[in-house]
Protein backbone atom coordinates (compact mmCIF):
# COMPACT_ATOMS: atom_id res chain seq x y z
CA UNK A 1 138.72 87.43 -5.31
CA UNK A 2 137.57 90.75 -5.04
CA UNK A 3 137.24 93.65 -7.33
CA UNK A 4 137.61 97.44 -7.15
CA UNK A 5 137.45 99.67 -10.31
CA UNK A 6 138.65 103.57 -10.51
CA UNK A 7 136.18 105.03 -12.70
CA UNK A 8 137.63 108.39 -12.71
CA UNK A 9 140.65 107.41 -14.41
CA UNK A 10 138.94 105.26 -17.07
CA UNK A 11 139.98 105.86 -20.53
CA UNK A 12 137.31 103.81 -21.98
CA UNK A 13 139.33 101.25 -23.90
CA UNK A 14 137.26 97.99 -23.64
CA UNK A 15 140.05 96.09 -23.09
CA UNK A 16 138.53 94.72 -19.99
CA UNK A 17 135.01 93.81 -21.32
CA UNK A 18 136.74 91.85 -24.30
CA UNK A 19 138.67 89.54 -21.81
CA UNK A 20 136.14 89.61 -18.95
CA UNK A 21 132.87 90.35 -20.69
CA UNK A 22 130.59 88.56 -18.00
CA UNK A 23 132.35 90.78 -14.73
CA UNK A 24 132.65 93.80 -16.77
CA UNK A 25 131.10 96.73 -19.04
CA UNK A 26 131.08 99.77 -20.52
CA UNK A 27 128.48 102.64 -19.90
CA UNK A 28 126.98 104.39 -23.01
CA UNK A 29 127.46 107.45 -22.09
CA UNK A 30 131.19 107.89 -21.81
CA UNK A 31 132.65 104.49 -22.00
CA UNK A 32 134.01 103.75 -19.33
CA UNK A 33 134.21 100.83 -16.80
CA UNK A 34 131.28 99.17 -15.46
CA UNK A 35 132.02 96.79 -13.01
CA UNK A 36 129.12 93.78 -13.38
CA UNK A 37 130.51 91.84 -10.32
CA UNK A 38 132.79 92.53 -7.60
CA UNK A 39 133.42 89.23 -6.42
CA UNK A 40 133.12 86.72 -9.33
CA UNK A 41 133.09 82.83 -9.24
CA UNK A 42 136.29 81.01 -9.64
CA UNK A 43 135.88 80.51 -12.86
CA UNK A 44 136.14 83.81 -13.82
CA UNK A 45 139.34 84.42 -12.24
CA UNK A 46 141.48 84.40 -14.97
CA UNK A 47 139.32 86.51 -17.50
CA UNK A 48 139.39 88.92 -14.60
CA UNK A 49 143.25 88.61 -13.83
CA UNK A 50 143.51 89.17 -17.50
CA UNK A 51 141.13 92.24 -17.90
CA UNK A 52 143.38 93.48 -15.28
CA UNK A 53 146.55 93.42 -16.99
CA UNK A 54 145.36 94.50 -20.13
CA UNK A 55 144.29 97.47 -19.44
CA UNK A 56 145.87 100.66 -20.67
CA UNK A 57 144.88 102.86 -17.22
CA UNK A 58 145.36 100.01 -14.82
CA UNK A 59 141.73 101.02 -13.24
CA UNK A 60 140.86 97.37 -12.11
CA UNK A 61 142.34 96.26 -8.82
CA UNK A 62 142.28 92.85 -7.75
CA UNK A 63 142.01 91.66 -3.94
CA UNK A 64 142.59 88.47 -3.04
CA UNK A 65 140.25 86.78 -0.02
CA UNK A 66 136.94 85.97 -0.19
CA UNK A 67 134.87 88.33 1.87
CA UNK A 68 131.01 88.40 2.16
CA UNK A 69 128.97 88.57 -1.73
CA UNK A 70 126.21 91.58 -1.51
């Protein structure tokens, strides 16, 4: 799984830090989306698929297939 986050069109709800609070965050300034990790583990999967689908803007995009980890 891989993540990708549109930061422009944030709102700044929180949603996604309330179900995935380990992949994501907010930034003090504004609010809106940080994103911690772009590939999490496994186990973090379904926080993540979660986060996704609860948010408001639909910001967080989720990718299936591994890939490399930076």
């Amino acid at each position: 799984m891989r993540i990708r986050v549109n930061r422009t069109a944030c709102l700044g709800a929180g949603q996604c830090v309330l179900a995935a609070p380990l992949v994501f965050a907010q930034r003090d300034t504004d609010a809106t989306i940080v994103l911690l990790d772009a590939q999490p583990p496994p186990a973090l999967h379904e926080a993540v698929a979660t986060a996704a689908d609860v948010c408001p803007n639909a910001v967080i995009e989720v990718l299936d297939g591994e890939g490399p980890r930076e």
